[in-house]
PDB file of N, CA and C in Angstrom:
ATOM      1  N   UNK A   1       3.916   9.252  17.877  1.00  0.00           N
ATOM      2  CA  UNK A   1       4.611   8.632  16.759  1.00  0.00           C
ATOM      3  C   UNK A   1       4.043   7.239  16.471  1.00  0.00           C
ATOM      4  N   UNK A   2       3.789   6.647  17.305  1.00  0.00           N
ATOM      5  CA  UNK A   2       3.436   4.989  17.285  1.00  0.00           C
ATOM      6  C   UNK A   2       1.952   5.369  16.629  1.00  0.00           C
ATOM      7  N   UNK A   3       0.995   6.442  17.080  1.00  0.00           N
ATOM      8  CA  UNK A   3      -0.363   6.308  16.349  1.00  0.00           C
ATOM      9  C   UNK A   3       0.281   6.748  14.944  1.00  0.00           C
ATOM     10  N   UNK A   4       1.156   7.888  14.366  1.00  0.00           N
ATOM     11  CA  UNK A   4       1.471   7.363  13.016  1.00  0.00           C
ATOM     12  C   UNK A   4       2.047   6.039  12.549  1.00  0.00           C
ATOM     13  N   UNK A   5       2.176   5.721  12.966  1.00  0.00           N
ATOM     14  CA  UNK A   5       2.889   4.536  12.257  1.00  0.00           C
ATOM     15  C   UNK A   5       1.928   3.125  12.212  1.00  0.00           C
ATOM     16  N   UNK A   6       0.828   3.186  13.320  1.00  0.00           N
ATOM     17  CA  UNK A   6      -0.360   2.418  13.750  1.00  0.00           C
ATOM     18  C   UNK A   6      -1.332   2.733  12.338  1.00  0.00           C
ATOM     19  N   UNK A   7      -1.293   4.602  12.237  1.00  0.00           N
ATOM     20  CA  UNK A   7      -2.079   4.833  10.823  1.00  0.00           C
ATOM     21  C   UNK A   7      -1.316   4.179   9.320  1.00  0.00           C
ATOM     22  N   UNK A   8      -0.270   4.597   9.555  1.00  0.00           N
ATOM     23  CA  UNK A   8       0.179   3.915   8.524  1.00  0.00           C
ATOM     24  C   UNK A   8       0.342   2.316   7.486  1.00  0.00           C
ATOM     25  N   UNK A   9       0.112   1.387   8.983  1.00  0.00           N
ATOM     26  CA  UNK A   9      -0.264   0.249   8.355  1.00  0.00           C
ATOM     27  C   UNK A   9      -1.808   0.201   8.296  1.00  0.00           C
ATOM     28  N   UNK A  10      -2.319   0.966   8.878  1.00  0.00           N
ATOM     29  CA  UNK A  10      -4.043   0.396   8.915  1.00  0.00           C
ATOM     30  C   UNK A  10      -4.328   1.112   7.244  1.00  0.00           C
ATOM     31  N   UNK A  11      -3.848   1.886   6.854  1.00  0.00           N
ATOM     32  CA  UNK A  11      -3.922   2.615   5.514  1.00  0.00           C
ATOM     33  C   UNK A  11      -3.326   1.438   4.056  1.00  0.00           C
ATOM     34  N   UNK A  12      -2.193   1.060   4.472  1.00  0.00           N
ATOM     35  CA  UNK A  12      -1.712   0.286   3.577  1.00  0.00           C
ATOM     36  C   UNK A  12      -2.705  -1.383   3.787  1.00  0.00           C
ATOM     37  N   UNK A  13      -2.944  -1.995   4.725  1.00  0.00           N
ATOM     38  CA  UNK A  13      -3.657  -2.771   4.708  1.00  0.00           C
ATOM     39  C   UNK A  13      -5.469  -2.295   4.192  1.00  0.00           C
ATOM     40  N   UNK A  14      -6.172  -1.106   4.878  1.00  0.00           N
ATOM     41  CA  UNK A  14      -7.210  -1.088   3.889  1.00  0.00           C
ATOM     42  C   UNK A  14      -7.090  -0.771   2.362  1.00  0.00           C
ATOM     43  N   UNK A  15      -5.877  -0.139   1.900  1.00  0.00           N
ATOM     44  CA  UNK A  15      -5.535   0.275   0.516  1.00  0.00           C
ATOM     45  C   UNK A  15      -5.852  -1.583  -0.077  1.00  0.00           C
ATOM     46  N   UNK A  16      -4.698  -2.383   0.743  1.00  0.00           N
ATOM     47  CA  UNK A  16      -4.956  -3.944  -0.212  1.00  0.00           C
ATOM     48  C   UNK A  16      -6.895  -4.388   0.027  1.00  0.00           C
ATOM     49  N   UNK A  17      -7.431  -3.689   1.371  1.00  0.00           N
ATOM     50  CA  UNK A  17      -8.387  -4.684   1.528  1.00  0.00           C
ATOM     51  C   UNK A  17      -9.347  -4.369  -0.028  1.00  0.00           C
ATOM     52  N   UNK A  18      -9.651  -2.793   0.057  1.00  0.00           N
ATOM     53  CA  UNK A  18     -10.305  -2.366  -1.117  1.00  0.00           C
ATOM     54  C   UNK A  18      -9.731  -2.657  -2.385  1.00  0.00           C
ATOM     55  N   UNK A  19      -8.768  -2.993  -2.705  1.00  0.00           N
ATOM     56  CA  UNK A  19      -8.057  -3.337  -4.043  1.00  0.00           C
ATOM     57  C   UNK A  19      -8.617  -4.590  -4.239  1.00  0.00           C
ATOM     58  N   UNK A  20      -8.590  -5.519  -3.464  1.00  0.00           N
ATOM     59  CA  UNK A  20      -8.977  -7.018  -3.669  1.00  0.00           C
ATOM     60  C   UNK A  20     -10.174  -7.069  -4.085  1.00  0.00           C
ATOM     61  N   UNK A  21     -10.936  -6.562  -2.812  1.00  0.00           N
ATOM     62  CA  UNK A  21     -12.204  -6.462  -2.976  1.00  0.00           C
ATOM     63  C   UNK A  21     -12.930  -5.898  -4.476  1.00  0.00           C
ATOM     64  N   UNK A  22     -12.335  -4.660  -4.466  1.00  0.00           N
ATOM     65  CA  UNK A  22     -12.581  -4.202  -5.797  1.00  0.00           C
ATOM     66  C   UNK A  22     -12.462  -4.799  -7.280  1.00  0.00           C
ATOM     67  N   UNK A  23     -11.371  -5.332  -7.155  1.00  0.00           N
ATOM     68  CA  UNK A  23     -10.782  -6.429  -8.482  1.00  0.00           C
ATOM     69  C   UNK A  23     -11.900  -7.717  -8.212  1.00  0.00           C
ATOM     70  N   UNK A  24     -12.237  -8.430  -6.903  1.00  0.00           N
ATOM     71  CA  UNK A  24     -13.405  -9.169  -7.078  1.00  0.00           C
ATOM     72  C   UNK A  24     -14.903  -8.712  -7.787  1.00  0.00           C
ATOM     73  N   UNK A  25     -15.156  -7.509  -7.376  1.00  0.00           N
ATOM     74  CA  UNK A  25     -16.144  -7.213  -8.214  1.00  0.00           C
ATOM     75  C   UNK A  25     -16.185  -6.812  -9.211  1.00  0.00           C
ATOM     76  N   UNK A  26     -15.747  -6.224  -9.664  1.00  0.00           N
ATOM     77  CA  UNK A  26     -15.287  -5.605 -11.091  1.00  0.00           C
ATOM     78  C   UNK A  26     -15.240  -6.393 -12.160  1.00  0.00           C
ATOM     79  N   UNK A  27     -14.354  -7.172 -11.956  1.00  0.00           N
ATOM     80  CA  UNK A  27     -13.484  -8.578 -13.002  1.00  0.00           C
ATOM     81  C   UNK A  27     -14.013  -9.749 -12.336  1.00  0.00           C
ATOM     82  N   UNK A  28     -14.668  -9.710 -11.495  1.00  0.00           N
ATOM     83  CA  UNK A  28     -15.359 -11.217 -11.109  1.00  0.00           C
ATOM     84  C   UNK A  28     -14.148 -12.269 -10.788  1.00  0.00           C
ATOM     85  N   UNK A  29     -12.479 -11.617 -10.298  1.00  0.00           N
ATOM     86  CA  UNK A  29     -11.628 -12.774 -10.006  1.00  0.00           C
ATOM     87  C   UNK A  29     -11.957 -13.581  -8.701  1.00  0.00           C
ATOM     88  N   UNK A  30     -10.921 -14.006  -8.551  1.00  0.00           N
ATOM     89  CA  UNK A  30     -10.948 -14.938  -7.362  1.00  0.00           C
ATOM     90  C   UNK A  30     -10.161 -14.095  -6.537  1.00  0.00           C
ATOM     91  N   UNK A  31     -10.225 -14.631  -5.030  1.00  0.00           N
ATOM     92  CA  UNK A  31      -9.594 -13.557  -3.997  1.00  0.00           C
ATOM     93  C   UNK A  31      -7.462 -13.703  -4.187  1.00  0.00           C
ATOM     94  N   UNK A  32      -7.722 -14.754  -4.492  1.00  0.00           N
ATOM     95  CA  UNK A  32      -6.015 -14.882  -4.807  1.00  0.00           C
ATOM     96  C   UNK A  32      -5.776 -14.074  -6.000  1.00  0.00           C
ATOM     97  N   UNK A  33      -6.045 -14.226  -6.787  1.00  0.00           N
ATOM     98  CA  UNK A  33      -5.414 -12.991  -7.428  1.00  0.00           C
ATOM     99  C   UNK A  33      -6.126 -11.661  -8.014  1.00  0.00           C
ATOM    100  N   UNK A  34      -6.827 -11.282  -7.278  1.00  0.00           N
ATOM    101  CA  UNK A  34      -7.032  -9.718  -7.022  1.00  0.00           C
ATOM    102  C   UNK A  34      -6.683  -9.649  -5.777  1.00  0.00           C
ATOM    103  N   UNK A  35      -6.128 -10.517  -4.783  1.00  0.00           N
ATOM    104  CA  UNK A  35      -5.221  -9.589  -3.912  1.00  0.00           C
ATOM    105  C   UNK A  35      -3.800  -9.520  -4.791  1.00  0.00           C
ATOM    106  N   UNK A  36      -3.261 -10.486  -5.485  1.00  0.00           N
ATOM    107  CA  UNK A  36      -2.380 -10.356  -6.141  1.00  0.00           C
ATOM    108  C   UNK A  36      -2.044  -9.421  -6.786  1.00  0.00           C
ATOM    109  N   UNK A  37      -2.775  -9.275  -7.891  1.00  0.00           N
ATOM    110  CA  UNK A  37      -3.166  -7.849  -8.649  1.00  0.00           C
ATOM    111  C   UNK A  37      -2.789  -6.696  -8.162  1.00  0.00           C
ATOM    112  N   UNK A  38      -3.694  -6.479  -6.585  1.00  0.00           N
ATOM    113  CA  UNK A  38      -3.517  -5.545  -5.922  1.00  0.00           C
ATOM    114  C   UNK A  38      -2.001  -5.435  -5.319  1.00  0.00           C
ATOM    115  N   UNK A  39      -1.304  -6.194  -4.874  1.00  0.00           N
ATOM    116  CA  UNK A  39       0.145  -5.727  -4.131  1.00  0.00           C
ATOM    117  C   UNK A  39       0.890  -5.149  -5.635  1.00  0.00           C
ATOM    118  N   UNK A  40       0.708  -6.174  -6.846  1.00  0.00           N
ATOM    119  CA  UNK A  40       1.523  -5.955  -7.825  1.00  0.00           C
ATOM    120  C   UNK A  40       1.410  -4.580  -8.362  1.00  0.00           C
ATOM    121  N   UNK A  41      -0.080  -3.745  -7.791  1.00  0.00           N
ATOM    122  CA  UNK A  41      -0.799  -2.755  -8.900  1.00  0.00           C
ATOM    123  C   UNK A  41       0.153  -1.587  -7.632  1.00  0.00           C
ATOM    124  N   UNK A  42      -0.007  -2.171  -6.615  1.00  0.00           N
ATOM    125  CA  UNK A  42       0.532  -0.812  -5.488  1.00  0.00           C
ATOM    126  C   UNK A  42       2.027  -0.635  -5.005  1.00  0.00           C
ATOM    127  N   UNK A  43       2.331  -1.738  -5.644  1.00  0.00           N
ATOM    128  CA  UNK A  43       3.897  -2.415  -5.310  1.00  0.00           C
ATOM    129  C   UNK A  43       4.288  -1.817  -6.228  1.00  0.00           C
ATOM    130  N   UNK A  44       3.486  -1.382  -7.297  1.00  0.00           N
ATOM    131  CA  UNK A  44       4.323  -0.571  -8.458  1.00  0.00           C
ATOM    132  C   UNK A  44       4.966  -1.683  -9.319  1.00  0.00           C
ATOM    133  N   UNK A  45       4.778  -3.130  -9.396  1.00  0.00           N
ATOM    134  CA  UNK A  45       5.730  -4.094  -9.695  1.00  0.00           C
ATOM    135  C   UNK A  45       5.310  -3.860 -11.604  1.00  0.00           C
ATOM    136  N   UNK A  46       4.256  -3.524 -11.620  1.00  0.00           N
ATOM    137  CA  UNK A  46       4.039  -3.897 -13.254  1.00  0.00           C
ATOM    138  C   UNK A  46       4.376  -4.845 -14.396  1.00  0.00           C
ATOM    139  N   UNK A  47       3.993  -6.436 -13.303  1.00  0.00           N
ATOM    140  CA  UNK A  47       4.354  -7.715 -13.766  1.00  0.00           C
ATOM    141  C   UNK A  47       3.475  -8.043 -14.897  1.00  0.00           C
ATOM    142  N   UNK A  48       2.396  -8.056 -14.991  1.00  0.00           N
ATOM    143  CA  UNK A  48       1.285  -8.154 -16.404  1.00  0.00           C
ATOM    144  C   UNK A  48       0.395  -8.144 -15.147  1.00  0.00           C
ATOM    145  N   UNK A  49      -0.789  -8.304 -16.051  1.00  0.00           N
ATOM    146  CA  UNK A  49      -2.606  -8.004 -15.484  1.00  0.00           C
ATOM    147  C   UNK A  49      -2.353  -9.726 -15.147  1.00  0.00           C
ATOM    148  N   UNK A  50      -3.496 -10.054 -14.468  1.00  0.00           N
ATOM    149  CA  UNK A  50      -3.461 -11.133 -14.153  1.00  0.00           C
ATOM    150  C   UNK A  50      -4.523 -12.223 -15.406  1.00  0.00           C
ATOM    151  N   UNK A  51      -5.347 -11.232 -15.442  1.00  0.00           N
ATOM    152  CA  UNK A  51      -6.241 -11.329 -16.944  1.00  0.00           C
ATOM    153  C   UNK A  51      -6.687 -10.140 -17.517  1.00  0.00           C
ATOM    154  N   UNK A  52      -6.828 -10.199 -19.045  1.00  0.00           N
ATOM    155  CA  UNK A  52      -6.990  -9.014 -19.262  1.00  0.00           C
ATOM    156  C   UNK A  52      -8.243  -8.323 -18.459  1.00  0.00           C
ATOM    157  N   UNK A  53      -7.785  -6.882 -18.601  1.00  0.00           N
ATOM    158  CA  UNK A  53      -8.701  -6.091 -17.585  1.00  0.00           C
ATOM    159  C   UNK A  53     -10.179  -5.380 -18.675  1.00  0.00           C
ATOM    160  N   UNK A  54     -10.986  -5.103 -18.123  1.00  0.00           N
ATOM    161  CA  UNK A  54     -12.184  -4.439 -18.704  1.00  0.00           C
ATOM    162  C   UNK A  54     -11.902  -3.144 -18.498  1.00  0.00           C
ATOM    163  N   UNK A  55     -12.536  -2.270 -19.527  1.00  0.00           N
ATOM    164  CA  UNK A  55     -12.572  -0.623 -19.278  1.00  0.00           C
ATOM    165  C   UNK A  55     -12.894   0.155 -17.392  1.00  0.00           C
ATOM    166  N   UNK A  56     -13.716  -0.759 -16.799  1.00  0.00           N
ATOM    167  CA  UNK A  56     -13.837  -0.177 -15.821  1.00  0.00           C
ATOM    168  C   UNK A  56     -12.510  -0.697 -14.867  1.00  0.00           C
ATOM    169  N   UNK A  57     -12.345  -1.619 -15.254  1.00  0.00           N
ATOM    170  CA  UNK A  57     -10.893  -2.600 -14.276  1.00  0.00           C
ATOM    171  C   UNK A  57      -9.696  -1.768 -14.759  1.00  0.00           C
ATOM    172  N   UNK A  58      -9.828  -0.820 -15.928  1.00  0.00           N
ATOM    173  CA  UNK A  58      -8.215  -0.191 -15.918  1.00  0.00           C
ATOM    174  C   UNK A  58      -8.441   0.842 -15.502  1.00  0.00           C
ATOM    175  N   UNK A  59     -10.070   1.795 -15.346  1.00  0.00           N
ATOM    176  CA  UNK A  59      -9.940   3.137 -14.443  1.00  0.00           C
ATOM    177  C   UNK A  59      -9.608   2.811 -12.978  1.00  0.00           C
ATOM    178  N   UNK A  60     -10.067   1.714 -12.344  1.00  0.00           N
ATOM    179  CA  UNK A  60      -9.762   1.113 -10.902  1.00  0.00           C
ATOM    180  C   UNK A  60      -8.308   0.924 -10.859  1.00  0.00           C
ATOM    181  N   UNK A  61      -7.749   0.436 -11.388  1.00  0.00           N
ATOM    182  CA  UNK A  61      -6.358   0.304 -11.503  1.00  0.00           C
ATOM    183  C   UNK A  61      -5.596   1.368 -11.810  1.00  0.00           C
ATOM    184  N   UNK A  62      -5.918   2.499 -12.390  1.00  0.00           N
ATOM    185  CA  UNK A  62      -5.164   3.992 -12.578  1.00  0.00           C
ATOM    186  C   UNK A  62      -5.416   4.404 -11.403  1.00  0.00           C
ATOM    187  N   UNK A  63      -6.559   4.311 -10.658  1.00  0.00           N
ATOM    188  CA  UNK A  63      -6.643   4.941  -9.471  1.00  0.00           C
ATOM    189  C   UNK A  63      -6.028   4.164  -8.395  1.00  0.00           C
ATOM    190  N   UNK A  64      -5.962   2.872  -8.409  1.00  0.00           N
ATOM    191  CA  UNK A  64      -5.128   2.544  -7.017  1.00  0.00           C
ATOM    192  C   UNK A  64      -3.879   2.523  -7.560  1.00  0.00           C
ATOM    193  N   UNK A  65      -3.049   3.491  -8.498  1.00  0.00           N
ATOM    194  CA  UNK A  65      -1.912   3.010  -8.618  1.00  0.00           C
ATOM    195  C   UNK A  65      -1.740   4.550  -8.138  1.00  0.00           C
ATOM    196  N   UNK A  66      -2.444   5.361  -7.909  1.00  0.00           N
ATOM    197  CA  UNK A  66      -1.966   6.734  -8.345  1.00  0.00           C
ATOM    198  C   UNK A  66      -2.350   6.841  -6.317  1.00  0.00           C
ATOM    199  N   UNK A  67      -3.852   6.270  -5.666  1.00  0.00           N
ATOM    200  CA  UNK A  67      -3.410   6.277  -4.042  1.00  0.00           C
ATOM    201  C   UNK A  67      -2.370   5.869  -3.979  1.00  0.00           C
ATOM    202  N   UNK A  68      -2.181   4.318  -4.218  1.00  0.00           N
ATOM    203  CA  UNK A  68      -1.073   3.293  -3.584  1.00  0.00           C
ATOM    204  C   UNK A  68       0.042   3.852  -3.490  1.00  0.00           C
ATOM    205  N   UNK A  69       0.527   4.675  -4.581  1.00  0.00           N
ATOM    206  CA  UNK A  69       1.706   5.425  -4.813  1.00  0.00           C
ATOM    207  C   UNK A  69       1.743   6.614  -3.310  1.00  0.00           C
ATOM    208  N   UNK A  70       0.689   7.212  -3.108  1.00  0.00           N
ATOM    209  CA  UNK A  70       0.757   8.291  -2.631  1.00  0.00           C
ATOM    210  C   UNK A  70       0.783   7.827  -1.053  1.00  0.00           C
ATOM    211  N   UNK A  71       0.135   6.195  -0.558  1.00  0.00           N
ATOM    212  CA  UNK A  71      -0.046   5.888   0.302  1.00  0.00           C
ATOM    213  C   UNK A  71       1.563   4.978   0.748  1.00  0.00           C
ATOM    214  N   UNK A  72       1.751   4.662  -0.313  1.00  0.00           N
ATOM    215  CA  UNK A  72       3.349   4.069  -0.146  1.00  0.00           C
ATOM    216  C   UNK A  72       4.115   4.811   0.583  1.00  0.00           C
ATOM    217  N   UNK A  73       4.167   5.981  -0.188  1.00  0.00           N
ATOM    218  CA  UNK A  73       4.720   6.815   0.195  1.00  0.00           C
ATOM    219  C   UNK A  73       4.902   7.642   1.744  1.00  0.00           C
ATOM    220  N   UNK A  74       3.816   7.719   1.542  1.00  0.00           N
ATOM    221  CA  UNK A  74       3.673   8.819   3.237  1.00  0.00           C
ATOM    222  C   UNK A  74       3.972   7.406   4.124  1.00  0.00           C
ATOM    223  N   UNK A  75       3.460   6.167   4.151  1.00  0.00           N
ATOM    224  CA  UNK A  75       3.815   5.287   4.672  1.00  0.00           C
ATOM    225  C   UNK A  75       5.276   4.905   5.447  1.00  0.00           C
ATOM    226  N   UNK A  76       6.056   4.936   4.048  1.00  0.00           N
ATOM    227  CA  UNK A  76       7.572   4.913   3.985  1.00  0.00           C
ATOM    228  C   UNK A  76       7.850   5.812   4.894  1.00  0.00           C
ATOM    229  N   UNK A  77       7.849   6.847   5.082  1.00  0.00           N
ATOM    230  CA  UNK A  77       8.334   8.631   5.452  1.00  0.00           C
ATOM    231  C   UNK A  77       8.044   8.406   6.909  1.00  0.00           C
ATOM    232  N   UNK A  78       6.668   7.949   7.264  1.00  0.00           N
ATOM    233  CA  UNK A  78       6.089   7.949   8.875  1.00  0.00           C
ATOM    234  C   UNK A  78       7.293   6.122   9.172  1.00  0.00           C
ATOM    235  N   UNK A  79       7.497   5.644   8.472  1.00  0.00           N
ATOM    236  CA  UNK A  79       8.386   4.106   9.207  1.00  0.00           C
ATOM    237  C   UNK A  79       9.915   4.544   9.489  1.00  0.00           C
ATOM    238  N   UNK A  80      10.283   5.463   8.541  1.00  0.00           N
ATOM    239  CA  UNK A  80      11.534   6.106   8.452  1.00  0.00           C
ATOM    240  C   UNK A  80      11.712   7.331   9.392  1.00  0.00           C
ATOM    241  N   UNK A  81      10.617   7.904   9.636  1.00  0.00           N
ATOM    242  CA  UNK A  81      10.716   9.039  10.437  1.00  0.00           C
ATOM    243  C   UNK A  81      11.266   8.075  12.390  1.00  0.00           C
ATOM    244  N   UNK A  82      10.049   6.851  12.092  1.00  0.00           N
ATOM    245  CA  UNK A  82      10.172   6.265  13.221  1.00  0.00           C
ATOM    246  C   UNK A  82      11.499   5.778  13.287  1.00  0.00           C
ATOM    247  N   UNK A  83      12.319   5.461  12.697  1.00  0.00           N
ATOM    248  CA  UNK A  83      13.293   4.591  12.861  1.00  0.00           C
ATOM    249  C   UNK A  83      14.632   5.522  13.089  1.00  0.00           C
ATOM    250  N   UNK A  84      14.574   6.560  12.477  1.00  0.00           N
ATOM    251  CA  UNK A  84      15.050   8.216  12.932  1.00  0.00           C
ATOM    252  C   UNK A  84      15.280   8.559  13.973  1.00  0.00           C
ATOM    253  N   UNK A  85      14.180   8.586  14.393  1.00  0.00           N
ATOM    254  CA  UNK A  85      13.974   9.610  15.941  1.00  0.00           C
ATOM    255  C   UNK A  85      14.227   8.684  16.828  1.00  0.00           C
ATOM    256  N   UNK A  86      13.756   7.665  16.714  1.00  0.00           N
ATOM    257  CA  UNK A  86      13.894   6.493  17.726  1.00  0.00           C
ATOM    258  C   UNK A  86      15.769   6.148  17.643  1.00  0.00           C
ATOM    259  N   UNK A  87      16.369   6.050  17.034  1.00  0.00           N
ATOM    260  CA  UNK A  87      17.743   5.741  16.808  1.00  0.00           C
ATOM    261  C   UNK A  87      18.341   7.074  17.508  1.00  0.00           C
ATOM    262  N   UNK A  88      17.898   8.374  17.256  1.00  0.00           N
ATOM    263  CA  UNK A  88      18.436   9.185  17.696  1.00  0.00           C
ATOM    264  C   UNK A  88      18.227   9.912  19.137  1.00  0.00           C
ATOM    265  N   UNK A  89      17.306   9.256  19.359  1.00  0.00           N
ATOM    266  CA  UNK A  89      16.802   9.567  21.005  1.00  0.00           C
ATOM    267  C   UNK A  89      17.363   8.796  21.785  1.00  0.00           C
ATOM    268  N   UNK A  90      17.837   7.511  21.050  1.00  0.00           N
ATOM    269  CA  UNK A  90      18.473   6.362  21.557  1.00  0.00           C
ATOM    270  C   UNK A  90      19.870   6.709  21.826  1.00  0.00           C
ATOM    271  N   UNK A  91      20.345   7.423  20.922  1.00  0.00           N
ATOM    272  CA  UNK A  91      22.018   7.829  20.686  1.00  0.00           C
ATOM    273  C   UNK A  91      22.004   9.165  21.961  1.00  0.00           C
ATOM    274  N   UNK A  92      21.078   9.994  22.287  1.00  0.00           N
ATOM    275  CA  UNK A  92      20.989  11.169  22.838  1.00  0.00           C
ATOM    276  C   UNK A  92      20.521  10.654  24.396  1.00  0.00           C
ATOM    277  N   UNK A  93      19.995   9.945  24.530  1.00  0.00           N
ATOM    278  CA  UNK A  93      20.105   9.344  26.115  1.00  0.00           C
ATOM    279  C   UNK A  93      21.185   8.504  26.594  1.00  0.00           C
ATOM    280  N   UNK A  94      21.697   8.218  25.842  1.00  0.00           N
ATOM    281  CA  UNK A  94      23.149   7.451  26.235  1.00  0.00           C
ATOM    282  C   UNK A  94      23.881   8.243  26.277  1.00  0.00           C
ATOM    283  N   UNK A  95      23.958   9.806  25.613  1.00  0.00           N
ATOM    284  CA  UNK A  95      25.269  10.532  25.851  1.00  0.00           C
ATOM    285  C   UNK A  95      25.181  11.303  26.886  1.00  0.00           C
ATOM    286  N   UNK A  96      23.792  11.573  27.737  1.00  0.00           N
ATOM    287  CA  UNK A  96      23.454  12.125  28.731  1.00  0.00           C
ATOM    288  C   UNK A  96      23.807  11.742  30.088  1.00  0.00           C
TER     289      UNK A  96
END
């Protein structure tokens, strides 16, 4: 369980590393806000662009919204699963 959940942040942290990175090259920003960009683009927050984006900066951005989403997700499920089993293994050795 702990290596899911070990995968799970190493996934959500390379999801931001490549987002940043990516928004640096692409759009030529600065690292502050294409990491910005990036939490806002995967966070689902849909606060505005940080500057307007170029044709290739909105296919990059359809695509990390459509991982991020998918990586959020399974993310969530493996932290929740942990917090589950662990609560309930917890409740099941004490009644033993």
């Amino acid at each position: 369980m702990l290596r899911r959940l070990a995968f799970a942040g190493a996934l959500l942290a390379g999801l931001l590393m490549i987002g940043t990175i990516g928004y640096m090259i692409i759009e030529s920003w600065s690292l502050l806000d294409s990491l910005f960009m990036t939490v806002i683009t995967v966070g689902t927050v849909g606060f505005r662009e940080v500057q307007p984006l170029s044709p290739a900066g909105q296919v990059f951005t359809m695509l990390l919204i459509i991982i991020g989403i998918g990586a959020l997700g399974f993310s969530l499920g493996v932290f929740v699963d942990f917090l589950v089993e662990g609560r309930l293994r917890g409740l099941l050795e004490c009644d033993a």
